[in-house]
Every structure is written in structure tokens, then in C-alpha cells.
Protein backbone atom coordinates (compact mmCIF):
# COMPACT_ATOMS: atom_id res chain seq x y z
CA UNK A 1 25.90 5.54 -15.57
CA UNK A 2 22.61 4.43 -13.83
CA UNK A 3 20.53 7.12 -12.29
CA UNK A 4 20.23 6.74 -8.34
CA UNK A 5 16.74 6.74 -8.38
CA UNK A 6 16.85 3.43 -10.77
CA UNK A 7 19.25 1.88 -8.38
CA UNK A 8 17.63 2.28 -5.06
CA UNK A 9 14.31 1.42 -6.80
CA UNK A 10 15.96 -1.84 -8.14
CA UNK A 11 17.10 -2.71 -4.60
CA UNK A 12 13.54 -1.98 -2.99
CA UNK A 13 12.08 -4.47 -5.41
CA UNK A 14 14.24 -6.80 -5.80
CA UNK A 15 14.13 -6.74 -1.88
CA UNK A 16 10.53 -6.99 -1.63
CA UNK A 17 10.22 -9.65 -4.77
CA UNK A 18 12.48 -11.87 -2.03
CA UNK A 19 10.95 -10.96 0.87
CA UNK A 20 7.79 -12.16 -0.92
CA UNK A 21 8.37 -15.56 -1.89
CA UNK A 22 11.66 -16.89 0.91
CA UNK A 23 9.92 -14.61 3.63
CA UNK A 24 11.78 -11.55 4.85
CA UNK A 25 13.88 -13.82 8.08
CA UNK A 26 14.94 -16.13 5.59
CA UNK A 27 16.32 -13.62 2.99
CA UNK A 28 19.99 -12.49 3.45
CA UNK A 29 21.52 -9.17 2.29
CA UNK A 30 23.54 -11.18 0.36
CA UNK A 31 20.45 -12.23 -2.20
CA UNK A 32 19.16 -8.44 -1.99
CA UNK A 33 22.82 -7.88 -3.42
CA UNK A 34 22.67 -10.49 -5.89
CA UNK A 35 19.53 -10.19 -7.37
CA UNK A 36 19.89 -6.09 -7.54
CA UNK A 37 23.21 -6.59 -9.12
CA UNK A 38 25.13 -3.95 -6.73
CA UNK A 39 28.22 -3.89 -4.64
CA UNK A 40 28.10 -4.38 -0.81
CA UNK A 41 28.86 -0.65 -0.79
CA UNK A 42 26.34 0.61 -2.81
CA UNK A 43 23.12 -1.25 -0.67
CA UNK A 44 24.77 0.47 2.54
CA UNK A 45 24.87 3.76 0.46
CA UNK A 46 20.97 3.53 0.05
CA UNK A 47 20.13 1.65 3.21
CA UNK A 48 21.69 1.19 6.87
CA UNK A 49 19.91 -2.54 6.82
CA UNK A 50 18.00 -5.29 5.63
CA UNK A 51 15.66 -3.91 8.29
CA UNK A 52 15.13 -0.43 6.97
CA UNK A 53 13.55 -2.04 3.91
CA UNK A 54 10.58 -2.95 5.69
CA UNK A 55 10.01 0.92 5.18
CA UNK A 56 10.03 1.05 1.55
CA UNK A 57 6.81 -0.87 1.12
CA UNK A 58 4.90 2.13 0.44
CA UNK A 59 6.80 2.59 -2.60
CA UNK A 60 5.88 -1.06 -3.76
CA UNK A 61 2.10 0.06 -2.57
CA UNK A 62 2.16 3.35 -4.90
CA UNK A 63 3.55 1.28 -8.15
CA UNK A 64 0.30 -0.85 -7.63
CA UNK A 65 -2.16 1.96 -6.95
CA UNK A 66 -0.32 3.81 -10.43
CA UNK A 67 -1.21 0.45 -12.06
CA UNK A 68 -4.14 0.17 -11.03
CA UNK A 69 -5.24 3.73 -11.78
CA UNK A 70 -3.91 3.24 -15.38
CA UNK A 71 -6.80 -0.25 -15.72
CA UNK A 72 -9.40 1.51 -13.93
CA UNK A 73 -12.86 1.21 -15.78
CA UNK A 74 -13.75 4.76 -16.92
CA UNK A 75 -17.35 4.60 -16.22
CA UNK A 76 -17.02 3.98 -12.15
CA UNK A 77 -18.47 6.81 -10.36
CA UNK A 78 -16.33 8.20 -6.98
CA UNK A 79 -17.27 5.67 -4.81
CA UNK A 80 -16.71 2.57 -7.62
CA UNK A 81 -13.60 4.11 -8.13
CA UNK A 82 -12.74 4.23 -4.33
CA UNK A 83 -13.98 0.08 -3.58
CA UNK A 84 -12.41 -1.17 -7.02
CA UNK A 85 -9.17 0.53 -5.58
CA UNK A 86 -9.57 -1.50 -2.52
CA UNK A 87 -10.51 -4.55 -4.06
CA UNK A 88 -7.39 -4.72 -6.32
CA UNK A 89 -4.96 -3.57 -4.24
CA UNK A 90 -5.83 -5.49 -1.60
CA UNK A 91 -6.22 -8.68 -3.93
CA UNK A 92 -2.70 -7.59 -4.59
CA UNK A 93 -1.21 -7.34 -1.13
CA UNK A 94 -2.89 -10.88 -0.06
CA UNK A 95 -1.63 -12.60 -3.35
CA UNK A 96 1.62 -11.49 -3.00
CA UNK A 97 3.03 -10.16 0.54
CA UNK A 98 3.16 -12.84 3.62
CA UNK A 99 1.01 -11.66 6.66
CA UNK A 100 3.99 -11.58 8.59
CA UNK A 101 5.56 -8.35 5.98
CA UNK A 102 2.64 -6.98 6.89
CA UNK A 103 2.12 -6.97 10.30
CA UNK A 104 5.81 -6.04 11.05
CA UNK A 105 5.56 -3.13 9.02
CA UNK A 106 2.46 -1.87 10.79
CA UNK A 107 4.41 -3.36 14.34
CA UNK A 108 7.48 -0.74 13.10
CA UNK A 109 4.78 2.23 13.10
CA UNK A 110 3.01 1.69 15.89
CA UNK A 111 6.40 1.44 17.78
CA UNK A 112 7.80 4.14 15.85
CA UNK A 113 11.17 2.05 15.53
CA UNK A 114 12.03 3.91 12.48
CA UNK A 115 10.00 6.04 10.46
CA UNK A 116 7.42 5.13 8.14
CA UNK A 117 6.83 6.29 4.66
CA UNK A 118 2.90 4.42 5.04
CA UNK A 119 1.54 7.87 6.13
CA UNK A 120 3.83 10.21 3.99
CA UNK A 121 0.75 12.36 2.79
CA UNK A 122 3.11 13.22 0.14
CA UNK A 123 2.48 9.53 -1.03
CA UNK A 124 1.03 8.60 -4.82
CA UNK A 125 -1.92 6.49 -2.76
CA UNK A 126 -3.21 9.75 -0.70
CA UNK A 127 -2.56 12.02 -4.22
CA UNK A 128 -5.15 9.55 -5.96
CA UNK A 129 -7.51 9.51 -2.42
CA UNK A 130 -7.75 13.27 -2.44
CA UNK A 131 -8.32 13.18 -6.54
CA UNK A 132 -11.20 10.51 -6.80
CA UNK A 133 -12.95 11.94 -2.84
CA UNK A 134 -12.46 15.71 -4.49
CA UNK A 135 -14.08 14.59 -7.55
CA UNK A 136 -16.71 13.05 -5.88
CA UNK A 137 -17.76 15.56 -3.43
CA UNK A 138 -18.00 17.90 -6.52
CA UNK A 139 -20.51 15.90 -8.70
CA UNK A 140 -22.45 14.91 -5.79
CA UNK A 141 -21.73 11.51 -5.04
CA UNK A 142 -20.16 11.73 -1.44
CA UNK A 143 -21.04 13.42 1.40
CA UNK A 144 -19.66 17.16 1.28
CA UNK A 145 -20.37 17.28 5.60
CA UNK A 146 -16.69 16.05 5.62
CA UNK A 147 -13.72 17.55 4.68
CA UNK A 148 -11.68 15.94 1.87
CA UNK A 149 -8.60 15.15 4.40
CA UNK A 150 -11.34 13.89 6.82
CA UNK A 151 -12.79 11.48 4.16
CA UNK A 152 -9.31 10.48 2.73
CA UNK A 153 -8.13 9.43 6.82
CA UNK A 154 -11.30 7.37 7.30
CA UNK A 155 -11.08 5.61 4.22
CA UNK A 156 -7.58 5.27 5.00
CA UNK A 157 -8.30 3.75 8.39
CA UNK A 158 -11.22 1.22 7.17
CA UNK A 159 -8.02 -0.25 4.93
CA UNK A 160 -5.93 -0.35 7.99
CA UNK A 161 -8.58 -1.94 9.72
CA UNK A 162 -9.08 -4.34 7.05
CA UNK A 163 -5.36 -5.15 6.74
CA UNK A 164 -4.37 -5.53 10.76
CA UNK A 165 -7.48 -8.01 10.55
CA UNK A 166 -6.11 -9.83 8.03
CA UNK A 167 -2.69 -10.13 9.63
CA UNK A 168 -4.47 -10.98 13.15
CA UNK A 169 -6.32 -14.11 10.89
CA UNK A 170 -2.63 -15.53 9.95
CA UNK A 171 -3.66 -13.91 6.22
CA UNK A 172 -6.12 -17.26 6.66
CA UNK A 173 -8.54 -15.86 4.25
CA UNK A 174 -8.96 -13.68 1.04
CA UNK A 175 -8.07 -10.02 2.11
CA UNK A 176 -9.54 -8.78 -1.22
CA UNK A 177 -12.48 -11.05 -1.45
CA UNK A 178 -13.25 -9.88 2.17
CA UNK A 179 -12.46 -6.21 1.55
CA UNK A 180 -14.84 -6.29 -1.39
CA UNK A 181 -17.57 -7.49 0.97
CA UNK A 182 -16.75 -5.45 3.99
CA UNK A 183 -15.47 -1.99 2.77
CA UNK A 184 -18.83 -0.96 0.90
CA UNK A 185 -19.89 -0.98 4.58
CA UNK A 186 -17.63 0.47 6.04
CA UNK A 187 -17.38 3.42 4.10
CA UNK A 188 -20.53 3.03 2.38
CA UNK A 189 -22.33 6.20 4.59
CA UNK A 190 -20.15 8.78 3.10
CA UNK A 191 -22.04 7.46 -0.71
CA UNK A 192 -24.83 9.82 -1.50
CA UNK A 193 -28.13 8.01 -2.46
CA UNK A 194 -28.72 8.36 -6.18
């Protein structure tokens, strides 16, 4: 017998692979079914709705950031570490998630519709913040004037920022070649000068 976890992950991606390429309007709970291989009974088990998936994005988010963790060039200092983050996984969400995903995910938690897992601190992506900000406030390479929660929220928000913009654009240009451009300065004051 399959493991729950294994199930409900298999329905998140699956999900998410169709919400990706036939847009999340145009996919019905019937493909999510199909293409997870499960019963009627056992999506509505894991999930009240097709609309309640729009929360599990921060599980497809944390897969990437473990991936991209795991190809991460070992000789990066903090702050590398922090914009090659950025640059992949945004490369990532503009190759592969319509603006619209997006944006109603962010719409869902400003609104507080339903609750979103996107600022679970208990989240892989704020583990790895705290790890590679700790890390670098220790060898001297960021500031140490800010706390390490302080530094992981405005980092944090400079991706939100970066993100929203996107989706305001219509996801009309390249949100990783643009992050890659614009993050260094927006977080760029927190590098110490070597």
C-alpha cells in the first residue's frame, strides 16, 4: 500500500504539472484524477477542491530550492549563494508557472481566502534562508546590524517584490534574467565589502 505522503504529493504535482501547461481554469478535477491515478474519493480525502491546490505551491517551490541546493557551486560565498538561489529559482518559476498561477496565489494571501503555506516559516525555502544568512553573518560577509529573521524577511520581500512585478508585466519578460540584474541591488547593502 502507498504511503499518504506519496499520494497527496503525486496529486500536488500532477496538479501543478497541469496547471502549468492547460492553465489552472482550463484544467478539470477530472485530469488531476487521471493523471494522479486516484479515485474521486481519495482527491476529496486530501483536498476540499481544485481551488485549495493553489495552496500547495510552496511545496512545488521547496522541491526546487532542495534541487537547487543539491547543484549549488561550492565555492559561492553567502551572498553568491543567496542571488544564485534567486536566479534559478526564479528562472524556474518564469519557465514553468503562468503569471496568472502566480498572481492568484499571492491574490489568495493577500485576501486571506484560505490559508497559505508561502509564509509557513516551517518551510524548506526559509530553513535554507536562515542556513546560508547564519553562515554568512558568521564569516563576515553580511551585515551582523540585522537579525537573521530580519535579513531572511527582507530578502524574502525583495523576491515578492520581484515576483508581483513580474505578474503586474503579464510575465512579459524574463523574471530570472531580471532578478539576476535587480536583486544584487536590492539586497546588495546587507553584503559586507571585501
Amino acid at each position: 500500500m502507498e504511503k499518504e505522503e506519496n499520494v497527496k504529493d503525486r496529486i500536488i504535482r500532477t496538479s501543478w504539472n497541469l496547471f502549468s501547461k492547460k492553465g489552472f481554469e482550463k484544467t478539470t478535477l477530472n485530469d488531476i484524477i487521471t493523471g494522479a491515478e486516484i479515485s474521486k474519493g481519495t482527491f476529496y480525502y486530501y483536498f476540499r477542491s481544485k481551488d485549495t491546490l493553489l495552496n500547495t505551491l510552496s511545496v512545488i517551490f521547496d522541491e526546487e530550492y532542495q534541487s537547487v541546493e543539491e547543484r549549488m557551486p561550492e565555492n559561492l560565498d553567502s551572498f553568491e549563494k543567496l542571488m544564485y538561489l534567486n536566479y534559478e529559482i526564479h528562472t524556474y518559476i518564469g519557465e514553468n508557472f503562468d503569471y496568472r498561477l502566480i498572481a492568484n496565489q499571492y491574490a489568495a494571501q493577500l485576501t486571506k481566502e484560505d490559508a497559505s503555506n508561502l509564509l509557513d516559516k516551517n518551510r524548506y525555502y526559509f530553513t535554507i534562508l536562515t542556513r546560508i544568512i547564519d553562515e554568512g553573518q558568521r564569516n563576515g560577509e553580511l551585515r551582523d546590524d540585522f537579525t537573521v529573521s530580519e535579513m531572511v524577511k527582507l530578502y524574502s520581500l525583495c523576491e515578492r517584490a520581484l515576483v508581483t512585478d513580474w505578474c503586474m508585466n503579464n510575465g512579459g519578460y524574463s523574471l530570472g534574467e531580471y532578478s539576476k540584474k535587480m536583486m544584487p541591488l536590492l539586497f546588495g547593502q546587507f553584503r559586507m565589502k571585501k
